[in-house]
N, C-alpha and C. Protein backbone atom coordinates (compact mmCIF):
# COMPACT_ATOMS: atom_id res chain seq x y z
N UNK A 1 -43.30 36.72 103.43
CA UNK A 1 -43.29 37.41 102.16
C UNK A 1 -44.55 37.01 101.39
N UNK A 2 -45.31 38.05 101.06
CA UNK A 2 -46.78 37.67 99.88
C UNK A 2 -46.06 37.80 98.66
N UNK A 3 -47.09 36.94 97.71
CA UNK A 3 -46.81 36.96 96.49
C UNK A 3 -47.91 38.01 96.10
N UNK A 4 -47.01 38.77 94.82
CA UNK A 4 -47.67 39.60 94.11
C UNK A 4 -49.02 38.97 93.47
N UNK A 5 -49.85 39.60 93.13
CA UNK A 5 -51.25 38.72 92.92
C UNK A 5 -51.29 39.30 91.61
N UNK A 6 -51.95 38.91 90.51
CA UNK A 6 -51.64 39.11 88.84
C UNK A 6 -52.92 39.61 88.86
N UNK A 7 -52.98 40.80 88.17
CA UNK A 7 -54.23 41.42 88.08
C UNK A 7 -54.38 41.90 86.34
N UNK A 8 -55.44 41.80 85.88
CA UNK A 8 -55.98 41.83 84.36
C UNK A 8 -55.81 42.96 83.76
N UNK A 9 -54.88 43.57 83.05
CA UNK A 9 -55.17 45.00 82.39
C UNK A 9 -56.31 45.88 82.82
N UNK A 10 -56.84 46.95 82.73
CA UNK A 10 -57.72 47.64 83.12
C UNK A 10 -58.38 47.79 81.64
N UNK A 11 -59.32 48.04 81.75
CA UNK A 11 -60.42 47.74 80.26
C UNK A 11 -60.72 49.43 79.71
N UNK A 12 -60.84 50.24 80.84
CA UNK A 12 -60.62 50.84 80.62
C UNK A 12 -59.85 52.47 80.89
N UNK A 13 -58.96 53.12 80.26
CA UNK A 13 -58.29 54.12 81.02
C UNK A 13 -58.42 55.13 81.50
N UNK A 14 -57.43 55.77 82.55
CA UNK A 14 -57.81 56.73 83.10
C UNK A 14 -58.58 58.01 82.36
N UNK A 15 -57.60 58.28 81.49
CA UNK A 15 -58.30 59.31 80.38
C UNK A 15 -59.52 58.92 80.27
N UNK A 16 -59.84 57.87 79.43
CA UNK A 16 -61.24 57.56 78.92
C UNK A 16 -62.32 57.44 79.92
N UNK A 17 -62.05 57.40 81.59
CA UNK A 17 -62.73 57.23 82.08
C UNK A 17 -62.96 58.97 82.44
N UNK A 18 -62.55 59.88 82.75
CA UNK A 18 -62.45 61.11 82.79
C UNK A 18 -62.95 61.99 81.83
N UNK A 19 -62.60 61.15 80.27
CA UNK A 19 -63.84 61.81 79.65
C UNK A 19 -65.40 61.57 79.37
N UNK A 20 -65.53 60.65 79.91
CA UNK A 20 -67.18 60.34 80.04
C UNK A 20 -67.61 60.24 81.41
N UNK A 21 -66.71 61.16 82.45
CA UNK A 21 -67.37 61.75 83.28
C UNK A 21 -67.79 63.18 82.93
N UNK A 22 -66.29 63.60 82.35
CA UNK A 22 -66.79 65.24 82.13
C UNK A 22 -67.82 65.70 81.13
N UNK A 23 -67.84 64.54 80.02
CA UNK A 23 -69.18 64.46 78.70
C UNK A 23 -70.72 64.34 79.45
N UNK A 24 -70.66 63.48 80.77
CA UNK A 24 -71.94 63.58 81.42
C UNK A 24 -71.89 64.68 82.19
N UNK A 25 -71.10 65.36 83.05
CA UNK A 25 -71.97 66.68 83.14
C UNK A 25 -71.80 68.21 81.91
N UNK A 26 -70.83 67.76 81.20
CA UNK A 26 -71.66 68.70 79.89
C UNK A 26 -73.00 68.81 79.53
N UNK A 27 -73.13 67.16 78.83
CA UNK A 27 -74.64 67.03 78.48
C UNK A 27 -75.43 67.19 79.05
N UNK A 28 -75.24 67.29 80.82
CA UNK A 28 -76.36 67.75 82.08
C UNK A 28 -76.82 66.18 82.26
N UNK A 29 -76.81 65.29 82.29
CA UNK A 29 -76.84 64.05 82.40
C UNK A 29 -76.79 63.80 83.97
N UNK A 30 -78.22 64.03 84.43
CA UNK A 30 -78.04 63.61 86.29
C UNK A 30 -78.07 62.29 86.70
N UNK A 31 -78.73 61.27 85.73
CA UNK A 31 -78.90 60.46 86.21
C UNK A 31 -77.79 59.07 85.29
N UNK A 32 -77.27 58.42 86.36
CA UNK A 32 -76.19 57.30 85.66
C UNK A 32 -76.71 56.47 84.63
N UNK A 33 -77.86 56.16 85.16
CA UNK A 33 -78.27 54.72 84.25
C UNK A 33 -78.79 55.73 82.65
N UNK A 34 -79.24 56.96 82.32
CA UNK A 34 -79.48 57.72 81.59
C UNK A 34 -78.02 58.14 80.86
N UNK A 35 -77.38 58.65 81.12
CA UNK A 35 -76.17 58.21 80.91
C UNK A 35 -75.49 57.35 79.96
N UNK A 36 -75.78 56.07 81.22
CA UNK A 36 -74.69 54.55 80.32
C UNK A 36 -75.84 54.57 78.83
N UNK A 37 -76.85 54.39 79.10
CA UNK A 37 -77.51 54.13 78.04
C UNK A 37 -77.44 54.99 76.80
N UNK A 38 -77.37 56.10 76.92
CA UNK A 38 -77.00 56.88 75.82
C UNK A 38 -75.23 56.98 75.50
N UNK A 39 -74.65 56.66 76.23
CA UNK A 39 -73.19 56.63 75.65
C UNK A 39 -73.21 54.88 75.09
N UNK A 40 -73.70 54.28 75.42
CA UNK A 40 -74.10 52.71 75.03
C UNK A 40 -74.11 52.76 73.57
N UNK A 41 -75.58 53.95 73.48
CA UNK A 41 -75.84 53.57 72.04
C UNK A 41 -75.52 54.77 71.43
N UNK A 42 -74.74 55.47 71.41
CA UNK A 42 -74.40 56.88 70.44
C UNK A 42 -72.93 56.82 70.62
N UNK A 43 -72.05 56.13 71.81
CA UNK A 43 -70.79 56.31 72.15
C UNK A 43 -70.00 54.93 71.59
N UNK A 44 -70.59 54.39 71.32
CA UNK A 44 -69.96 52.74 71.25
C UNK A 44 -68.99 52.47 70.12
N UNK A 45 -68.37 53.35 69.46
CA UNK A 45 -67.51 53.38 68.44
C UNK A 45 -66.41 54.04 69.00
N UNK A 46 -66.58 55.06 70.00
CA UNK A 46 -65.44 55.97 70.54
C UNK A 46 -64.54 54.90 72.18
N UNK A 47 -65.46 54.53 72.49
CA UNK A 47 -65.00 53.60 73.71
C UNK A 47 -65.33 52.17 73.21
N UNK A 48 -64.34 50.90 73.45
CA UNK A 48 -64.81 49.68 73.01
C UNK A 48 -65.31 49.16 74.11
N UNK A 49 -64.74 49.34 75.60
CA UNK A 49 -65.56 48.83 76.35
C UNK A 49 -65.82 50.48 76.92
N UNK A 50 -67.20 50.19 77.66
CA UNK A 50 -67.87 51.16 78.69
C UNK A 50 -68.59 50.32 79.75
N UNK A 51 -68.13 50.60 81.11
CA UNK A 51 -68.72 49.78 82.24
C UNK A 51 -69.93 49.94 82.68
N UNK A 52 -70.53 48.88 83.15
CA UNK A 52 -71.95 49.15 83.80
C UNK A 52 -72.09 49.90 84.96
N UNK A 53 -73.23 50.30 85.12
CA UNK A 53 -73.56 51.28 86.32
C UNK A 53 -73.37 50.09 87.52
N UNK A 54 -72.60 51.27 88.55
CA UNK A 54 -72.34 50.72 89.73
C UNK A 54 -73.08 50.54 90.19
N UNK A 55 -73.11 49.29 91.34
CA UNK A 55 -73.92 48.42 92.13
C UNK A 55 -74.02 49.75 93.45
């Protein structure tokens, strides 16, 4: 029998992650790191956390 392994809330949710996919291709936004950076600094009141661009 495994033990269940305790995992950290998610930072952030499904919704919220769904809408700043669909906000980047509204805005036409091709590139990620163009993107984080402008939702960084124009978005940062609507999301408290926003994740970094994937490795």
């Amino acid at each position: 029998m495994t033990c269940p392994r305790w995992a950290p809330p998610p930072r952030l949710s499904d919704g919220e992650l769904v809408t700043l996919a669909v906000m980047q291709a509204l805005l036409r936004y091709g590139s990620e790191a163009h993107w984080i950076r402008h939702a960084r600094a124009r978005l940062r009141h609507l999301f408290p956390y926003l994740p970094l661009q994937s490795g």
